[in-house]
C-alpha atoms as a PDB file:
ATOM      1  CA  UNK A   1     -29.878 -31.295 -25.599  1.00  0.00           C
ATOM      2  CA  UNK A   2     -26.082 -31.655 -24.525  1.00  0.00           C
ATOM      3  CA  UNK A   3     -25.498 -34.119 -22.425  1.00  0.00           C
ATOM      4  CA  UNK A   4     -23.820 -33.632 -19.190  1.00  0.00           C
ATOM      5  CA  UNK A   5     -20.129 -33.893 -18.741  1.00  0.00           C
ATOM      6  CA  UNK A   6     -18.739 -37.045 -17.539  1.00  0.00           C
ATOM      7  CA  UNK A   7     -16.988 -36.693 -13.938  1.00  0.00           C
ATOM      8  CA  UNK A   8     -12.887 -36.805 -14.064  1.00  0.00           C
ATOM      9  CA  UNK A   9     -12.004 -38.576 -11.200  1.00  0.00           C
ATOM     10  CA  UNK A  10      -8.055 -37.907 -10.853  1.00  0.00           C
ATOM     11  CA  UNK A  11      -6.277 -39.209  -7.988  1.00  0.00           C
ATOM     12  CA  UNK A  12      -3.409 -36.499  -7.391  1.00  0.00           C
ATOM     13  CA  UNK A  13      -0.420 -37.812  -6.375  1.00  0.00           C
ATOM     14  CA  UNK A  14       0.457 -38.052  -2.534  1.00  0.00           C
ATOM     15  CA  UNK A  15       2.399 -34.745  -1.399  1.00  0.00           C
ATOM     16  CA  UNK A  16       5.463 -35.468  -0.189  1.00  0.00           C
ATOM     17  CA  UNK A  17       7.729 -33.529   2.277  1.00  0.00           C
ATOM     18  CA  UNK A  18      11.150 -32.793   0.828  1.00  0.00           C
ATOM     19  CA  UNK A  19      14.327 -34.182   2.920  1.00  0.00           C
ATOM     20  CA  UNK A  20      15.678 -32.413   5.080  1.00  0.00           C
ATOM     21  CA  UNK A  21      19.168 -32.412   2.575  1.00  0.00           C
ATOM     22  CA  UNK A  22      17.030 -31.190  -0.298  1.00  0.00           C
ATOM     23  CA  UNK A  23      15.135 -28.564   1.974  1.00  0.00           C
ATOM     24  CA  UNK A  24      18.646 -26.866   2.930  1.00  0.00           C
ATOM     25  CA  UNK A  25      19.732 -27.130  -0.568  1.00  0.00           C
ATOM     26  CA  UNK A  26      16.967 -25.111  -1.853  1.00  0.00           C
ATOM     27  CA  UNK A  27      17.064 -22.476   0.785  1.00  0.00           C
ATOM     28  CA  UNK A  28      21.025 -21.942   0.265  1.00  0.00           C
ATOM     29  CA  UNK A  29      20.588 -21.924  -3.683  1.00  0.00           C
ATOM     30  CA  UNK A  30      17.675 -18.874  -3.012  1.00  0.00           C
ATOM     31  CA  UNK A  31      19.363 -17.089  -0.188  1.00  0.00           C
ATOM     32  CA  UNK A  32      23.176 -17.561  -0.595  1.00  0.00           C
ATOM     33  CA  UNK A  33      23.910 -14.464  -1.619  1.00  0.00           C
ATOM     34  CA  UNK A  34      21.838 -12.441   0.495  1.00  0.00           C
ATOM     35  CA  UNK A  35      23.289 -10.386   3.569  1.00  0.00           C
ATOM     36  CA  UNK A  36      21.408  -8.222   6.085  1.00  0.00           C
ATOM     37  CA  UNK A  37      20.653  -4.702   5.486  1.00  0.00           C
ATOM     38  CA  UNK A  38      21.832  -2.513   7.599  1.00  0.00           C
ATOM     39  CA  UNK A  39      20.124   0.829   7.656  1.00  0.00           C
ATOM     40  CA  UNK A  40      19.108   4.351   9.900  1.00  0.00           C
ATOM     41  CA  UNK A  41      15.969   4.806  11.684  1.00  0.00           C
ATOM     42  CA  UNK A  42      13.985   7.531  10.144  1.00  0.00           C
ATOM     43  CA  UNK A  43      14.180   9.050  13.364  1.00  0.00           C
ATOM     44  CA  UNK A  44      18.237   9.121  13.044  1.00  0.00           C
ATOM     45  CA  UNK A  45      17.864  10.176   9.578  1.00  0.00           C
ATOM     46  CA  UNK A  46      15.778  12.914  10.305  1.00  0.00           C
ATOM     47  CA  UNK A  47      18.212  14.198  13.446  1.00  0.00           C
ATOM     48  CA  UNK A  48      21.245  14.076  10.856  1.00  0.00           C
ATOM     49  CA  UNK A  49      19.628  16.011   8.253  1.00  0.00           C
ATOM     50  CA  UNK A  50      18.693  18.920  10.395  1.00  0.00           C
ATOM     51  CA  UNK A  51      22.336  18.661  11.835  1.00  0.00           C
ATOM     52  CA  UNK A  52      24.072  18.397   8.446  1.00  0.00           C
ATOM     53  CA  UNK A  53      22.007  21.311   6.782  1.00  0.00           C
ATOM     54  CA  UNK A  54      22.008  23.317  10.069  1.00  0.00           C
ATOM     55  CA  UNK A  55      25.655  23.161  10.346  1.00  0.00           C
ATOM     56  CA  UNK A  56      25.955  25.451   7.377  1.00  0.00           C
ATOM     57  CA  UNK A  57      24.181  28.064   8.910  1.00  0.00           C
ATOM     58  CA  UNK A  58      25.789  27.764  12.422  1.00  0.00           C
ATOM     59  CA  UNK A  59      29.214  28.002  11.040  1.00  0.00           C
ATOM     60  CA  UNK A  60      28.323  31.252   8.899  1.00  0.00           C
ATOM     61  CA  UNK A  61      26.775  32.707  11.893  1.00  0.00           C
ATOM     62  CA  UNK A  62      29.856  32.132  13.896  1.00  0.00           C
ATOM     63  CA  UNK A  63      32.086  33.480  11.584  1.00  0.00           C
ATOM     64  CA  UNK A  64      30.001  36.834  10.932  1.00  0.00           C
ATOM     65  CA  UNK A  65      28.778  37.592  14.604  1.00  0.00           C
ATOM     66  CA  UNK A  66      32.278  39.543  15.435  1.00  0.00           C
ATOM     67  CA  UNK A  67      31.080  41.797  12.813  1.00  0.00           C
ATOM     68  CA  UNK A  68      27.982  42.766  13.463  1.00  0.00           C
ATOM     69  CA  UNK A  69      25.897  45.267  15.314  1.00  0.00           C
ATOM     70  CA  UNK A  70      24.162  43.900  18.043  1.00  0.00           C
ATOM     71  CA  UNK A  71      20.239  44.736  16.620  1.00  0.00           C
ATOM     72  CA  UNK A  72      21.672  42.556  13.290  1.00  0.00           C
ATOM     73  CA  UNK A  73      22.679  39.798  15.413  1.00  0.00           C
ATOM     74  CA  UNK A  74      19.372  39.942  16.818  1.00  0.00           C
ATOM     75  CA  UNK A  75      17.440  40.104  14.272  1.00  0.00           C
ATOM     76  CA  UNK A  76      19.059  38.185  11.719  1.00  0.00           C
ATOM     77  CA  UNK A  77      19.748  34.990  14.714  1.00  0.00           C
ATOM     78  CA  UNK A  78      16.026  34.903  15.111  1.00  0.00           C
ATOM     79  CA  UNK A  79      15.209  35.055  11.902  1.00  0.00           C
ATOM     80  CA  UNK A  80      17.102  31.979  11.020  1.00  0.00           C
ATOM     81  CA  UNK A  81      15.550  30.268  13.716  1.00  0.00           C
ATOM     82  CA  UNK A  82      12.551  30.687  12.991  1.00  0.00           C
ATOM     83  CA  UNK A  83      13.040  29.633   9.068  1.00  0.00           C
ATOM     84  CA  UNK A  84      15.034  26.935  10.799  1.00  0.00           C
ATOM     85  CA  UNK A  85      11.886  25.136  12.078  1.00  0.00           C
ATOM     86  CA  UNK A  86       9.920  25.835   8.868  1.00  0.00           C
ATOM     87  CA  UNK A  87      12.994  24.003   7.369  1.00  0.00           C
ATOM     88  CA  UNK A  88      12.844  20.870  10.104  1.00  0.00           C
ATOM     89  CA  UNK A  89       9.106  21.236   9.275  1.00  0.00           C
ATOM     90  CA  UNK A  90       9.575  20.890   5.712  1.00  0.00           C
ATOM     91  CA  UNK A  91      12.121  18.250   6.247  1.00  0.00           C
ATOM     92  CA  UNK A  92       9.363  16.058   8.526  1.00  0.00           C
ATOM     93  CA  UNK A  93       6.661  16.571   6.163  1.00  0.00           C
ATOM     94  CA  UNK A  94       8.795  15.141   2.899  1.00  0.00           C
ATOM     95  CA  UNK A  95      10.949  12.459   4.659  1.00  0.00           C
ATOM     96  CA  UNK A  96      10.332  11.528   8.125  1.00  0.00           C
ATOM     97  CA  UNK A  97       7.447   9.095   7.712  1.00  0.00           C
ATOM     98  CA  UNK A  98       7.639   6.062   5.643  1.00  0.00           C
ATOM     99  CA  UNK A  99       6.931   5.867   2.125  1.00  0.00           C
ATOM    100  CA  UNK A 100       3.206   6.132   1.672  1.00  0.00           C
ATOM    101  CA  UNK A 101       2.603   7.858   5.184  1.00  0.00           C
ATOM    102  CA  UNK A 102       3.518  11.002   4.376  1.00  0.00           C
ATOM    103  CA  UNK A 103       0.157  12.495   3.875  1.00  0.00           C
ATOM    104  CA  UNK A 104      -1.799  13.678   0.692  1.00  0.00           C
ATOM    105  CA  UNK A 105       0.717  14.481  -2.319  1.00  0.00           C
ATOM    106  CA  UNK A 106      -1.480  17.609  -3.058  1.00  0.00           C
ATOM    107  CA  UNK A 107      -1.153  19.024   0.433  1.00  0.00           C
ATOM    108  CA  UNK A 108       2.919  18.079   0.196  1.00  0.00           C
ATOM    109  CA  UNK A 109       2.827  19.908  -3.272  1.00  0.00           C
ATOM    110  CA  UNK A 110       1.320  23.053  -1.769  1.00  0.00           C
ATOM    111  CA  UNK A 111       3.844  22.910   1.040  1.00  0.00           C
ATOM    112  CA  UNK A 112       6.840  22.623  -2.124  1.00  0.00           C
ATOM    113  CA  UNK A 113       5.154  25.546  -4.222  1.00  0.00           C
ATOM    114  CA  UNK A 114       4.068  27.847  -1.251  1.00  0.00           C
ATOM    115  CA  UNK A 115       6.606  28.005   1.064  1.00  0.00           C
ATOM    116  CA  UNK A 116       8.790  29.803  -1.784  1.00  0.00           C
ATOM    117  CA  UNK A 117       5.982  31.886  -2.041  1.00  0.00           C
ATOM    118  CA  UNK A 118       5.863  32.847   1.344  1.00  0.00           C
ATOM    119  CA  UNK A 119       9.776  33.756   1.660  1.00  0.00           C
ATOM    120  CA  UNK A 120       9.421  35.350  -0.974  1.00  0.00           C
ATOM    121  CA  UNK A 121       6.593  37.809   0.738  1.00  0.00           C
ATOM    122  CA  UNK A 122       8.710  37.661   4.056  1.00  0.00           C
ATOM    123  CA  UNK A 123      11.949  39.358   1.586  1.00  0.00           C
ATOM    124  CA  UNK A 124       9.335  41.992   0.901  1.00  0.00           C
ATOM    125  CA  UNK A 125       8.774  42.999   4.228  1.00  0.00           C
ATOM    126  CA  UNK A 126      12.394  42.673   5.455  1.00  0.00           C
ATOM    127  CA  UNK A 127      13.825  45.094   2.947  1.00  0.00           C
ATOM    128  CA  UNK A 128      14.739  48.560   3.683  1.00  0.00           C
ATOM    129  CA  UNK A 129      14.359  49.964   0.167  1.00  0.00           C
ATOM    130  CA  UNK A 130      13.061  49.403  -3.828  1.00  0.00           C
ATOM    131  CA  UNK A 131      14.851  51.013  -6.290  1.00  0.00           C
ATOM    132  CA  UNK A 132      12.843  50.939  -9.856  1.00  0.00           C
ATOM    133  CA  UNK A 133      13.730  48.220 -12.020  1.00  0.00           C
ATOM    134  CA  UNK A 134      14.957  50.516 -14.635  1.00  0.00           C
ATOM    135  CA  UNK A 135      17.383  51.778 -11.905  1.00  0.00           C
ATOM    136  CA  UNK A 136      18.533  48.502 -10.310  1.00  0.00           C
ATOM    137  CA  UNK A 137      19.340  46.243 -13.231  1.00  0.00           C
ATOM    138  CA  UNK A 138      21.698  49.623 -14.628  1.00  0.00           C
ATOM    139  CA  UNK A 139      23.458  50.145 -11.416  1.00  0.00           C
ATOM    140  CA  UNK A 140      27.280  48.735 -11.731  1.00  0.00           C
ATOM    141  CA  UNK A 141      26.232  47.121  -8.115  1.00  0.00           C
ATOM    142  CA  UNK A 142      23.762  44.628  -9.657  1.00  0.00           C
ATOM    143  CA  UNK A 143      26.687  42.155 -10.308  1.00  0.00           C
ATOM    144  CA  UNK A 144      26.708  41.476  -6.462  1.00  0.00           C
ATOM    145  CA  UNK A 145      23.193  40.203  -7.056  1.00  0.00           C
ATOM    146  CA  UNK A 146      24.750  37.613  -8.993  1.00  0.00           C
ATOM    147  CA  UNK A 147      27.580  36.556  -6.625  1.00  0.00           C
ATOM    148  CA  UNK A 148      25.333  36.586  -4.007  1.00  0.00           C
ATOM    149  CA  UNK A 149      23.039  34.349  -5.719  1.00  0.00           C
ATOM    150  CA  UNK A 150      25.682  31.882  -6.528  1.00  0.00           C
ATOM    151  CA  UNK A 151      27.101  31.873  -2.782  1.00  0.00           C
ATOM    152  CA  UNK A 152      22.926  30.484  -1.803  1.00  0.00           C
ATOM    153  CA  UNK A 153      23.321  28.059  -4.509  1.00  0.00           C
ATOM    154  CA  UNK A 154      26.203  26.694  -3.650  1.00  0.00           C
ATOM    155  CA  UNK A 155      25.376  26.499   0.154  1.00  0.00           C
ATOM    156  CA  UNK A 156      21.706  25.350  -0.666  1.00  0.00           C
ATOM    157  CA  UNK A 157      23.112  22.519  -2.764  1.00  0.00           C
ATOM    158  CA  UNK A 158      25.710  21.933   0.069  1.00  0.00           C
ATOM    159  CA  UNK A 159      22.662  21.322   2.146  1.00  0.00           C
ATOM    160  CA  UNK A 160      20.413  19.826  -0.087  1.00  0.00           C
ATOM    161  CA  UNK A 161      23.338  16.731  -1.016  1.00  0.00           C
ATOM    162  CA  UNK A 162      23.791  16.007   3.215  1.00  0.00           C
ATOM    163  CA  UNK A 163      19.931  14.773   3.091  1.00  0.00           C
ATOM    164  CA  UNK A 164      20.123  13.082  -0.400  1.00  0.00           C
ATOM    165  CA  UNK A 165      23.073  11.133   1.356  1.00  0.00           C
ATOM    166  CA  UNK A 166      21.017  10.741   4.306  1.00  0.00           C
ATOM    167  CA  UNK A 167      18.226   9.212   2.359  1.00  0.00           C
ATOM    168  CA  UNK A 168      19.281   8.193  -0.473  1.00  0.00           C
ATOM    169  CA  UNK A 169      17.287   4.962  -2.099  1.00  0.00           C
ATOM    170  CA  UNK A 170      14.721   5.391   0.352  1.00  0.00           C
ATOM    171  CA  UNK A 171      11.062   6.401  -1.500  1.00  0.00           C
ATOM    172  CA  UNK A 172      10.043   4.199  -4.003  1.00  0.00           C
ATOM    173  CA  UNK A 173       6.397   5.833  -4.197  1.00  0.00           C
ATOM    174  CA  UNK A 174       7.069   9.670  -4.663  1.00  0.00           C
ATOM    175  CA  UNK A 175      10.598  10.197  -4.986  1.00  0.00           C
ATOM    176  CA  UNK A 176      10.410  13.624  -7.211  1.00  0.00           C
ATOM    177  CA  UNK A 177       7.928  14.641  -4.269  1.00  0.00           C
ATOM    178  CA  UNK A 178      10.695  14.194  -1.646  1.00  0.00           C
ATOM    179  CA  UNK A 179      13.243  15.639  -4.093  1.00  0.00           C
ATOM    180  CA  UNK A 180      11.429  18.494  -4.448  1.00  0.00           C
ATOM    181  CA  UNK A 181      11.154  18.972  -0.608  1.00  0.00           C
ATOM    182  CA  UNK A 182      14.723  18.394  -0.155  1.00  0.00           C
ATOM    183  CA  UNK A 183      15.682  20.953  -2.346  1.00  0.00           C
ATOM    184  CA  UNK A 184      13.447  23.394  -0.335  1.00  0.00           C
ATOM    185  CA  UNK A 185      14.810  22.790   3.530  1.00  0.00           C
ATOM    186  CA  UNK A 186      18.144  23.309   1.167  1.00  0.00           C
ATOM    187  CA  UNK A 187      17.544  26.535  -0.485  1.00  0.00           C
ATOM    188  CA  UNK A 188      16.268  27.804   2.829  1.00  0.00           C
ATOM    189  CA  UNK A 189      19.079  27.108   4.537  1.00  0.00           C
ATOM    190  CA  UNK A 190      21.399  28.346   1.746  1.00  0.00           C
ATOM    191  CA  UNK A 191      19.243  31.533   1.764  1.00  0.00           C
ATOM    192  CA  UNK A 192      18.990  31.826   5.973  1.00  0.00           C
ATOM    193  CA  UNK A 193      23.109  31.444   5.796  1.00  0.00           C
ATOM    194  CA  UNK A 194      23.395  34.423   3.654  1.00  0.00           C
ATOM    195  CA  UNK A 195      21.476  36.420   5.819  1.00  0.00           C
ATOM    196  CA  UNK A 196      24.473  36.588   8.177  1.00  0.00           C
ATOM    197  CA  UNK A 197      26.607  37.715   5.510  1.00  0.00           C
ATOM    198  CA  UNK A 198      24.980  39.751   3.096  1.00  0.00           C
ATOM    199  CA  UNK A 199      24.161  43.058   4.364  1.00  0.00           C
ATOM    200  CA  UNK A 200      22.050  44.489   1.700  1.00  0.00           C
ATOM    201  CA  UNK A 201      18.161  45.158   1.798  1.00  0.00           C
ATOM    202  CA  UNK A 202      17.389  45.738  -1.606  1.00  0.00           C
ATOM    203  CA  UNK A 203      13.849  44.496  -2.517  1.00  0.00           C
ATOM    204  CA  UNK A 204      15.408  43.261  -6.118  1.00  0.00           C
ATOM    205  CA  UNK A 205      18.097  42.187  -4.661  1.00  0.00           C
ATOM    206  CA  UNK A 206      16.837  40.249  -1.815  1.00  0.00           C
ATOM    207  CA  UNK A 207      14.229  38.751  -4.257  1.00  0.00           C
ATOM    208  CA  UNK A 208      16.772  37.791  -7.188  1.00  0.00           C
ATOM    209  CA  UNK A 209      19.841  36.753  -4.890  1.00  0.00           C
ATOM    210  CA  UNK A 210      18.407  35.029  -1.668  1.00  0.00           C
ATOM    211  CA  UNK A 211      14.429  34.268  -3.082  1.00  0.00           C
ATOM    212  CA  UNK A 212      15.087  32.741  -6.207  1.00  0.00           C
ATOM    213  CA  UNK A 213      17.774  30.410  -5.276  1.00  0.00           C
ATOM    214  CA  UNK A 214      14.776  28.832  -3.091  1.00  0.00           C
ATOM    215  CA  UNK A 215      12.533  28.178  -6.403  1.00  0.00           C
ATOM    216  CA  UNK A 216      15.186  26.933  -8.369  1.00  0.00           C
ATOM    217  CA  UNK A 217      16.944  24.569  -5.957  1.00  0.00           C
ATOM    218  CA  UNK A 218      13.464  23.122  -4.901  1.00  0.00           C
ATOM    219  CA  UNK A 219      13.414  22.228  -8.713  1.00  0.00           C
ATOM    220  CA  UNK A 220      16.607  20.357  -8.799  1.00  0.00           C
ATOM    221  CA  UNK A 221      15.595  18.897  -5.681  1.00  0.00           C
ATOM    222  CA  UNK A 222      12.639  17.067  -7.881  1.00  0.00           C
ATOM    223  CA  UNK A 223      14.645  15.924 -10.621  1.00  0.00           C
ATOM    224  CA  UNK A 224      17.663  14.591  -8.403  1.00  0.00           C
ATOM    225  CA  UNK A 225      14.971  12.593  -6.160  1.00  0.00           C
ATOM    226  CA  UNK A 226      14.013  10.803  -8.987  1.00  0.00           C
ATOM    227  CA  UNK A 227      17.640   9.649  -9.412  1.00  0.00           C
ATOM    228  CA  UNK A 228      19.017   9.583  -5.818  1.00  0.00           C
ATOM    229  CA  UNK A 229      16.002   8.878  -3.561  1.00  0.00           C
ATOM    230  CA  UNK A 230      14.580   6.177  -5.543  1.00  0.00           C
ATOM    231  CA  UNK A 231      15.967   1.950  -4.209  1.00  0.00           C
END
């Protein structure tokens, strides 16, 4: 048999307060070079990033409504306000809340993937005509596809970098996530804008020039967050 373990009986030394010198010594060596952050509400945040990307769409509107019929103007105003609240929408769902209240990342992931989706299906009903593909990509016209796709790009990505400014350094959990979002609102917008200057309802066209600048600037949008939106 082992015999028990002898009792330690240590007498620990008497804590002692520091002085009050020491105490302000310690807390200036820790916290000397520290100055107060000054930062946005999320609620200002939010306000300036539906101003900032809106702005792009308001000033393109302006400029085209002298030349436009009056069923375009119609049509083509409401239509970019109602996109314009999916946008806010979008916008509210992948940055409003604080880091880690922003709901279920598969339910923000369906919102990234399926909103493209859906403008994508609303392009389809908007246009006027299909020409076969065979057709379309021959035509000499098809290089207006391209410099209309460039002009949503470039307006998307205007967009897009007012709300990386806006929150930039401000998700450490899911920052790709929020990217990703941010690059939607964007593309919407840049898409919306052309709306009021593009006049042509070509299924292809509307697809390849004002759809797919939606896809691909939601997937910049997740590779800058990762960069811009992360502290």
């Amino acid at each position: 048999m082992t015999s028990p373990e002898p009792e330690l009986n240590v007498a620990w030394p008497k804590q002692v307060e520091p002085g009050t010198e020491v105490t302000q010594a310690i807390r200036e060596a820790c916290t000397g070079n520290l100055s107060p952050a000054r930062g946005l509400s999320a609620t200002v945040r939010f306000g300036l990033s539906v101003l900032l990307s809106g702005s792009v769409v308001v000033i393109l509107m302006v400029d085209r409504l002298g030349r436009m019929s009056s069923g375009a103007i119609v049509g083509t105003t409401l239509s970019a306000v109602g996109w314009g609240m999916v946008q806010a929408a979008v916008l509210f769902v992948g940055l409003a809340r604080p880091p880690g209240h922003r709901g279920r990342r598969s339910a923000r992931w369906a919102i990234a993937l399926g909103v493209p989706v859906l403008f994508m299906g609303y392009l389809s009903l908007i246009a006027r005509h299909a020409t076969p593909p065979g057709a379309y990509f021959t035509n000499a016209g098809v290089h207006r596809t391209g410099l209309c796709g460039l002009h949503v790009l470039l307006l998307g990505a205007l967009a897009t970098s007012a709300v990386f400014l806006v929150w930039r350094r401000t998700d450490p959990l899911s920052p790709g996530l929020s990217g990703a979002l941010t690059g939607l609102s964007g593309g919407l917008v840049g898409a919306v804008a052309m709306g009021f200057t593009c006049p042509c309802g070509q299924l292809w066209h509307l697809w390849l020039a004002h759809g797919l600048g939606v896809a691909v600037l939601t997937a910049a949008g997740w590779l800058a967050g990762r960069r811009w939106l992360t502290p």
